[in-house]
C-alpha atoms as a PDB file:
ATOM      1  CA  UNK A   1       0.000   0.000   0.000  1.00  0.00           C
ATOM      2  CA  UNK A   2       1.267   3.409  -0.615  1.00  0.00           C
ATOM      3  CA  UNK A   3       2.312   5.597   1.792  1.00  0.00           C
ATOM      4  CA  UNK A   4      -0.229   8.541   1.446  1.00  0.00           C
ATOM      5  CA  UNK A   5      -3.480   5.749   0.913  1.00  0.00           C
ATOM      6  CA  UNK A   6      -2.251   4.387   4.352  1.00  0.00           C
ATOM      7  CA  UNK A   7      -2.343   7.719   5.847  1.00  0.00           C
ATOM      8  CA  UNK A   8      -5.441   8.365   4.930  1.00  0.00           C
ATOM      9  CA  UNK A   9      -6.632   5.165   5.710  1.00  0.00           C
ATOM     10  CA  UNK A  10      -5.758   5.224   9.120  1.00  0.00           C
ATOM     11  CA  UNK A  11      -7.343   9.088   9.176  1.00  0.00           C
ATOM     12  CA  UNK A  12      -4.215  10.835   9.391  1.00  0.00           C
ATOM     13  CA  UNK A  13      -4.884  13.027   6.451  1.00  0.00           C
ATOM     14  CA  UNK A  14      -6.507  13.163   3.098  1.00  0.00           C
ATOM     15  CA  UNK A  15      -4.626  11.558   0.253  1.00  0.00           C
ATOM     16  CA  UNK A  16      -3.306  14.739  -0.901  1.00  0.00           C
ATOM     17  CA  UNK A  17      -2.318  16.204   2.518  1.00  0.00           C
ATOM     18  CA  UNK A  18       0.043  13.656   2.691  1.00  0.00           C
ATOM     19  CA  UNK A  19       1.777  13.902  -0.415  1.00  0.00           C
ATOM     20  CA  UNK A  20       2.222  17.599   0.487  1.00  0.00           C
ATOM     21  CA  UNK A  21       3.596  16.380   3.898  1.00  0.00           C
ATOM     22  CA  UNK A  22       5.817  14.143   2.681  1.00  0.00           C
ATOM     23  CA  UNK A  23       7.074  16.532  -0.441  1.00  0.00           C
ATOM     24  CA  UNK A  24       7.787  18.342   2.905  1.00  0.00           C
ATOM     25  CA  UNK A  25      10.034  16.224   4.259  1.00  0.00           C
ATOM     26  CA  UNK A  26       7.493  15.617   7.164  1.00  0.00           C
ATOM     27  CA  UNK A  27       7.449  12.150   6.770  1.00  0.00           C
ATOM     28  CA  UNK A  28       9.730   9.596   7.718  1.00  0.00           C
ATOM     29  CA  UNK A  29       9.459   5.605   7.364  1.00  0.00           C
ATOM     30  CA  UNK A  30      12.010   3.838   9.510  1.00  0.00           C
ATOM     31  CA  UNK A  31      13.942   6.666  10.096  1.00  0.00           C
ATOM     32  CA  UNK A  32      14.182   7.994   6.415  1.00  0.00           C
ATOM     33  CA  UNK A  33      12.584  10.395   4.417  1.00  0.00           C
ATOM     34  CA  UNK A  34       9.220   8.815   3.043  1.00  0.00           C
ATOM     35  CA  UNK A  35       9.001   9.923  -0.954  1.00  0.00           C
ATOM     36  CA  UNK A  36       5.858  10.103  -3.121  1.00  0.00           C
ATOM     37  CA  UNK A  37       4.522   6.694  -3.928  1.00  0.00           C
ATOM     38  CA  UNK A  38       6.464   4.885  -1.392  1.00  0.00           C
ATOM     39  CA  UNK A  39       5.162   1.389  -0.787  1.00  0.00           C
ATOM     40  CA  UNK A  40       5.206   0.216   2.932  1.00  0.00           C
ATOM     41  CA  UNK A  41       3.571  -2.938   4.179  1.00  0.00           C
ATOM     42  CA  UNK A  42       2.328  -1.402   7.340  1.00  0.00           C
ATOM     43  CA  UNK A  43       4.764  -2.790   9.701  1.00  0.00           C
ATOM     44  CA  UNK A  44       6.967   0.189   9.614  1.00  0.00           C
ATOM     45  CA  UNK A  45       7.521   2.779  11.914  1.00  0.00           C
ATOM     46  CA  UNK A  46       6.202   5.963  10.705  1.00  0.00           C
ATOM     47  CA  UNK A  47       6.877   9.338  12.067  1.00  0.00           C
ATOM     48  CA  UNK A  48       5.138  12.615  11.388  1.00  0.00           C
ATOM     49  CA  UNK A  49       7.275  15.645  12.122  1.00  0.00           C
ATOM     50  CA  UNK A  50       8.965  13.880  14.693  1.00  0.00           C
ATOM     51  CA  UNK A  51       5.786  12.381  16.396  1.00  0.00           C
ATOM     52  CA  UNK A  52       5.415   8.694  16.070  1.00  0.00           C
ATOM     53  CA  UNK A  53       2.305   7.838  14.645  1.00  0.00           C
ATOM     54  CA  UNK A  54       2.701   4.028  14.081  1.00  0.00           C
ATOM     55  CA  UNK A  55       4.438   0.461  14.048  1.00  0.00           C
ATOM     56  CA  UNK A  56       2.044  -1.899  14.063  1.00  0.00           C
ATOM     57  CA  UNK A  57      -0.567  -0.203  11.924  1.00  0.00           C
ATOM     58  CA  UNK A  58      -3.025   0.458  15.193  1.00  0.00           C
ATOM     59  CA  UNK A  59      -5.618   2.824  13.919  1.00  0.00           C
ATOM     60  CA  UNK A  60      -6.514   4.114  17.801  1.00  0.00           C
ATOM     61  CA  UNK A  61      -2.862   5.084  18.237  1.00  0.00           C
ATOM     62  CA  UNK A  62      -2.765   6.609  14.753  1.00  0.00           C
ATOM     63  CA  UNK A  63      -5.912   9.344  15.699  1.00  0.00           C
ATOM     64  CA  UNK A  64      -4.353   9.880  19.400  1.00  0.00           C
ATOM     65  CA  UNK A  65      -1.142  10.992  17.920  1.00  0.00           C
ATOM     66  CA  UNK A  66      -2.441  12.841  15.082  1.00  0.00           C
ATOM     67  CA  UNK A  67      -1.883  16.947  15.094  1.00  0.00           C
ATOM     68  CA  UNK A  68      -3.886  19.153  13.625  1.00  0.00           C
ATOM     69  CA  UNK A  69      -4.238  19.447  10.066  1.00  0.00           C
ATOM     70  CA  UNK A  70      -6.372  22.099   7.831  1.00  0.00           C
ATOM     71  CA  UNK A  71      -8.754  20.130   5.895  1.00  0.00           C
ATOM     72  CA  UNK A  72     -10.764  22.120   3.594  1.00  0.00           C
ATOM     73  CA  UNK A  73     -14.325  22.179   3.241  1.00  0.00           C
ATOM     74  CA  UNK A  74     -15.665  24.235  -0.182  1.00  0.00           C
ATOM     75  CA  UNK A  75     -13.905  27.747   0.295  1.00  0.00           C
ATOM     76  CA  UNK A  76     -13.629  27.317   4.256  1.00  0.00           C
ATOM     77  CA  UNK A  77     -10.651  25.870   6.372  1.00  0.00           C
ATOM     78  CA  UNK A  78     -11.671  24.076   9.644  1.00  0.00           C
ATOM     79  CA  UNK A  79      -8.563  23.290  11.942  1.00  0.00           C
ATOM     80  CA  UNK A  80      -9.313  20.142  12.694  1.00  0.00           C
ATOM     81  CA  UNK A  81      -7.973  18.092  15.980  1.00  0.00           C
ATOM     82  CA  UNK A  82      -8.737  14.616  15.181  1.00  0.00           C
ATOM     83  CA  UNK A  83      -8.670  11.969  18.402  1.00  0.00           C
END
């Protein structure tokens, strides 16, 4: 699975959030930068600017350890704390 389908799977951020993220250079995937269309298997440990935000792919631990992110919502921007 790629990288940015996980995240959004596990309700990080949308799909295109985290491509910006990681085009960033605010994702890292055992350590490393994470780059666009990176595969992982879900086992990996996954950091978001610093902030651990997986290893065994628990969704729970995912939300708690989410930060905010703007999601956007027609022409409006809600700051959104998710967990």
């Amino acid at each position: 699975m790629r990288i940015n389908k996980w995240l959004s799977a596990m309700g990080i951020c949308s799909r295109r959030e985290a491509d910006r993220l990681i085009a960033e250079g605010k994702i890292k995937i055992n350590g490393n930068l994470a780059s666009l269309g990176q595969e992982i298997s879900g086992e990996e440990e996954i950091e978001l600017s610093g902030k651990r935000i997986s290893g065994k792919g628990e969704k729970r631990e995912a939300e708690r350890s989410a930060p905010c992110v703007l999601q956007a919502a027609g022409n409006h921007l809600h700051n959104r704390r998710k967990g």
